[in-house]
N, C-alpha and C. Protein backbone atom coordinates (compact mmCIF):
# COMPACT_ATOMS: atom_id res chain seq x y z
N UNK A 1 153.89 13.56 50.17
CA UNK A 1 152.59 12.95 50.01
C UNK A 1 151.80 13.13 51.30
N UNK A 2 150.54 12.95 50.66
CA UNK A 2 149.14 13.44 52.22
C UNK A 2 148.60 11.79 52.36
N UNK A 3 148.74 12.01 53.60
CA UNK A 3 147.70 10.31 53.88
C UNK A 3 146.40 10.88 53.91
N UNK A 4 145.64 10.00 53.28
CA UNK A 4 144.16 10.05 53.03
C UNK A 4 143.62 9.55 54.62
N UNK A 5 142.92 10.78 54.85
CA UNK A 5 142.00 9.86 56.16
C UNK A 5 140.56 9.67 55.71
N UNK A 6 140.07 10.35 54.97
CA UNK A 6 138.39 9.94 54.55
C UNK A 6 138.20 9.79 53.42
N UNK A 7 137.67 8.98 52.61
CA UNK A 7 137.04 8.61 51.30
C UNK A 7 135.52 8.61 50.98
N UNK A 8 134.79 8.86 50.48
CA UNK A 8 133.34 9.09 50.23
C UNK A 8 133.27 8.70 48.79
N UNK A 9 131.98 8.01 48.10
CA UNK A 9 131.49 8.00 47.34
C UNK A 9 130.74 9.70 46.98
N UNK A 10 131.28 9.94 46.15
CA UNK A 10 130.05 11.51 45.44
C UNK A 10 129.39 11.42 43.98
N UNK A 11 128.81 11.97 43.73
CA UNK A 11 127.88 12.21 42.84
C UNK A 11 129.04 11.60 41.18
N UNK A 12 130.13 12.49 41.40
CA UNK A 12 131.11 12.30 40.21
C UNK A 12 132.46 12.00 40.36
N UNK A 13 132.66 11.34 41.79
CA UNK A 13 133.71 10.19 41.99
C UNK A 13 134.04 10.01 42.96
N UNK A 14 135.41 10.46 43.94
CA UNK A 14 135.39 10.04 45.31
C UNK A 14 135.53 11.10 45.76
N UNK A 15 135.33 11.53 46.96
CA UNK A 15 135.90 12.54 48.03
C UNK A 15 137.06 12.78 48.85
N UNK A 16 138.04 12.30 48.98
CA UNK A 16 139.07 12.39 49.66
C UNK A 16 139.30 13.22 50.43
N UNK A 17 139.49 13.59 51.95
CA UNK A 17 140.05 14.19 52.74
C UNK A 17 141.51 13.93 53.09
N UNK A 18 141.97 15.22 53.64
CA UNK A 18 143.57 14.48 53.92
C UNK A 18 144.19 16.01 54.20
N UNK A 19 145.00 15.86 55.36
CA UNK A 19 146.02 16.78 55.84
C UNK A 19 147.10 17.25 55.34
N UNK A 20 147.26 18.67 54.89
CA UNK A 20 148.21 19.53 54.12
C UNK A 20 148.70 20.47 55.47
N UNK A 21 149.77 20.36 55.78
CA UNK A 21 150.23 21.07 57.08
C UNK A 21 149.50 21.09 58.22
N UNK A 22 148.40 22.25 58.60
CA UNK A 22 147.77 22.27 59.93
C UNK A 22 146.26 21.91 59.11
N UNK A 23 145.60 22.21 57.91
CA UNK A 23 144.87 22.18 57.30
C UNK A 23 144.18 20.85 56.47
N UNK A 24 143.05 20.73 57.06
CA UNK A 24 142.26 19.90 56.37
C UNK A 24 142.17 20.20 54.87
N UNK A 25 142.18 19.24 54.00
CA UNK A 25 141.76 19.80 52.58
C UNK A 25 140.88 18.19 51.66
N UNK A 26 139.79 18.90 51.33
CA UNK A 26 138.96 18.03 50.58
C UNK A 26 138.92 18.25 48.91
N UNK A 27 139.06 16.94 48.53
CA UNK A 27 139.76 16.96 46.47
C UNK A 27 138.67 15.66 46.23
N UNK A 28 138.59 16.16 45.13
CA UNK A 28 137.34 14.79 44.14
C UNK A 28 138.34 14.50 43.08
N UNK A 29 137.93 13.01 43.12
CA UNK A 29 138.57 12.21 41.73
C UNK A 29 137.67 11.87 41.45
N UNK A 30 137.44 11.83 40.08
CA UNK A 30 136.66 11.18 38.91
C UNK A 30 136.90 9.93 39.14
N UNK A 31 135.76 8.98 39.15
CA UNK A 31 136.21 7.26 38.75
C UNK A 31 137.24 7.14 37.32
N UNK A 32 136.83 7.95 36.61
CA UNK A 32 137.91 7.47 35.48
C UNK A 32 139.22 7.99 35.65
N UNK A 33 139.03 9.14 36.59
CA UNK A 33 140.43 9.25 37.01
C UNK A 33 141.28 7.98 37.75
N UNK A 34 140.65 7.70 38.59
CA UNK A 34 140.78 6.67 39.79
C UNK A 34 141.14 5.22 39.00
N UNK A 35 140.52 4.80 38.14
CA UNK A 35 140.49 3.81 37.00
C UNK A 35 142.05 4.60 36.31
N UNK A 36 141.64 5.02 35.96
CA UNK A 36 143.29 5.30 34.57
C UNK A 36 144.88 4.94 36.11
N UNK A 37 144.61 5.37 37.37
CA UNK A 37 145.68 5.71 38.32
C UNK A 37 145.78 4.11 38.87
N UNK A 38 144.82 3.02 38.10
CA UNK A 38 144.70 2.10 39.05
C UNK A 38 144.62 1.88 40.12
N UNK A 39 143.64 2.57 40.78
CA UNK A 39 143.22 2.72 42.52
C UNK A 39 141.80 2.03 42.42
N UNK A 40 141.58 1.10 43.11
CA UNK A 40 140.74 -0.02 43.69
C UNK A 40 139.70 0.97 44.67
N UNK A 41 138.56 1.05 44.17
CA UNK A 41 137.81 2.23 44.41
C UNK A 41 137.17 1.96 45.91
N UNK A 42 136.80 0.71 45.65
CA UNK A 42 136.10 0.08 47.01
C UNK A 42 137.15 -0.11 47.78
N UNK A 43 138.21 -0.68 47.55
CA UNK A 43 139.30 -0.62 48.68
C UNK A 43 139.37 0.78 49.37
N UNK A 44 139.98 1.98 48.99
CA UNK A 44 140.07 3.23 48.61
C UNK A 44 138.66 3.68 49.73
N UNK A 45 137.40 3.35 50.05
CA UNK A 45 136.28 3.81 50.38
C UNK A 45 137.54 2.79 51.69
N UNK A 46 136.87 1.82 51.97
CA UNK A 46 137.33 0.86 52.84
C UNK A 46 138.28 1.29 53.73
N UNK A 47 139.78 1.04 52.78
CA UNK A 47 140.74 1.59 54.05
C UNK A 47 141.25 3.13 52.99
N UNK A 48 140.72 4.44 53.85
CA UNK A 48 141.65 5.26 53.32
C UNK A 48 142.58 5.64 53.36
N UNK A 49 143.47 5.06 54.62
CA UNK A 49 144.59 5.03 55.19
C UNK A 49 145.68 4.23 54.47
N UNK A 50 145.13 3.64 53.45
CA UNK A 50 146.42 2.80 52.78
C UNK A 50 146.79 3.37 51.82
N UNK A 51 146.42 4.87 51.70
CA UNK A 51 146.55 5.93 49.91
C UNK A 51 146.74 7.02 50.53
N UNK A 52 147.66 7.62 49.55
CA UNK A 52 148.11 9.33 49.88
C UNK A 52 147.82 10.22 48.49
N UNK A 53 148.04 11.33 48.78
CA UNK A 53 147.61 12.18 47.63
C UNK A 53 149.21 12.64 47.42
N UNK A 54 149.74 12.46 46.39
CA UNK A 54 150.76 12.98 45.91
C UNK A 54 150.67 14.55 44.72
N UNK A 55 150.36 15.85 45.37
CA UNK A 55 150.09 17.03 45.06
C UNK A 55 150.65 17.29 43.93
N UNK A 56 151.75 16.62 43.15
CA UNK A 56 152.49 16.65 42.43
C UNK A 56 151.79 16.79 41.08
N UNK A 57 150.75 16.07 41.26
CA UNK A 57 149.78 15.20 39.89
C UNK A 57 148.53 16.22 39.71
N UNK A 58 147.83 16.12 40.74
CA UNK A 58 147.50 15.14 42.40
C UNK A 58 147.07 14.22 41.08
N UNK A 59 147.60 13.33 41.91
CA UNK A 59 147.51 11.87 42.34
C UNK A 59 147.12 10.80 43.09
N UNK A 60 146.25 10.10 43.39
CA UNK A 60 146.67 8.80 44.52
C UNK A 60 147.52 8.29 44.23
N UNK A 61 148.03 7.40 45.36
CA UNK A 61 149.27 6.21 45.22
C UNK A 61 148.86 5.63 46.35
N UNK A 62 149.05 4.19 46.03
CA UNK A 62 149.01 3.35 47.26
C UNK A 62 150.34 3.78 48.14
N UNK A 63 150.18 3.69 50.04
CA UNK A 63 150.91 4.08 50.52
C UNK A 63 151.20 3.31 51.79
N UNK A 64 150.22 1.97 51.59
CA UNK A 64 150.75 1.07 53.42
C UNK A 64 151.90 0.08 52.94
N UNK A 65 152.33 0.37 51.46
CA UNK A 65 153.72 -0.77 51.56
C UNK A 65 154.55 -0.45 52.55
N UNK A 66 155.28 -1.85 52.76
CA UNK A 66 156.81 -1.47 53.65
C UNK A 66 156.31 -0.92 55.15
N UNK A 67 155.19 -0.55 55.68
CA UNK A 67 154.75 0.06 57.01
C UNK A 67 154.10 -0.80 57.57
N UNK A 68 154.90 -1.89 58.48
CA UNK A 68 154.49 -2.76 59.22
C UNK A 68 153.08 -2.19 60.05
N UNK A 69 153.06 -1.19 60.47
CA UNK A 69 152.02 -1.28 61.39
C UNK A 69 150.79 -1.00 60.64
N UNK A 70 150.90 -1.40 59.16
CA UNK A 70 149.56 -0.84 57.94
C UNK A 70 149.12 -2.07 57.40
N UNK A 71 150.85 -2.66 57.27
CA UNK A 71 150.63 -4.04 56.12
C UNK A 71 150.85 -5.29 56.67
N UNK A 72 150.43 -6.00 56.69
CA UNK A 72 150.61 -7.05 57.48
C UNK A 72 151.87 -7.90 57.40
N UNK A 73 151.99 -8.08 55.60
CA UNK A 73 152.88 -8.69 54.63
C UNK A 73 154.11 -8.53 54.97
N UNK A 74 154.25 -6.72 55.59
CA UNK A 74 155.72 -6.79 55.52
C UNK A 74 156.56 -6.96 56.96
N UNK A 75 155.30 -7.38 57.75
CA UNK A 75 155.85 -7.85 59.15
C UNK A 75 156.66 -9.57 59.22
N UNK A 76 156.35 -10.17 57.73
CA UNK A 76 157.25 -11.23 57.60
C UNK A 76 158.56 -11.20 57.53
């Protein structure tokens, strides 16, 4: 999986940036994509650092579980 570093609102859904080896690479999701994957769109704009692109799908997935220095929760 790619950690998302930039999110944008576009014309026909989000923008996502995110690092594939040495390479920048920019992918659009449809809101209804984003909606069917259950990804919190405004969060998603907000922190893009808490979602990765899983190339598999592509996909988002939430990705600051379990990473104390992301989630706060799991520093309990």
């Amino acid at each position: 999986m790619n950690i998302i570093f930039h999110a944008a609102k576009s014309f026909n859904g989000i923008q996502v940036s995110f690092l594939s080896g040495n390479d920048t690479v920019s992918e659009l999701f449809s809101y209804e994509n984003l909606i069917d994957m259950k990804i919190n769109v405004s969060n998603l704009i907000e922190h893009p650092e808490y979602y990765a692109v899983d190339m598999n799908g592509p996909v988002i997935v939430r990705s600051d579980f379990c990473k104390p220095e992301m989630h706060e929760e799991c520093r309990q």
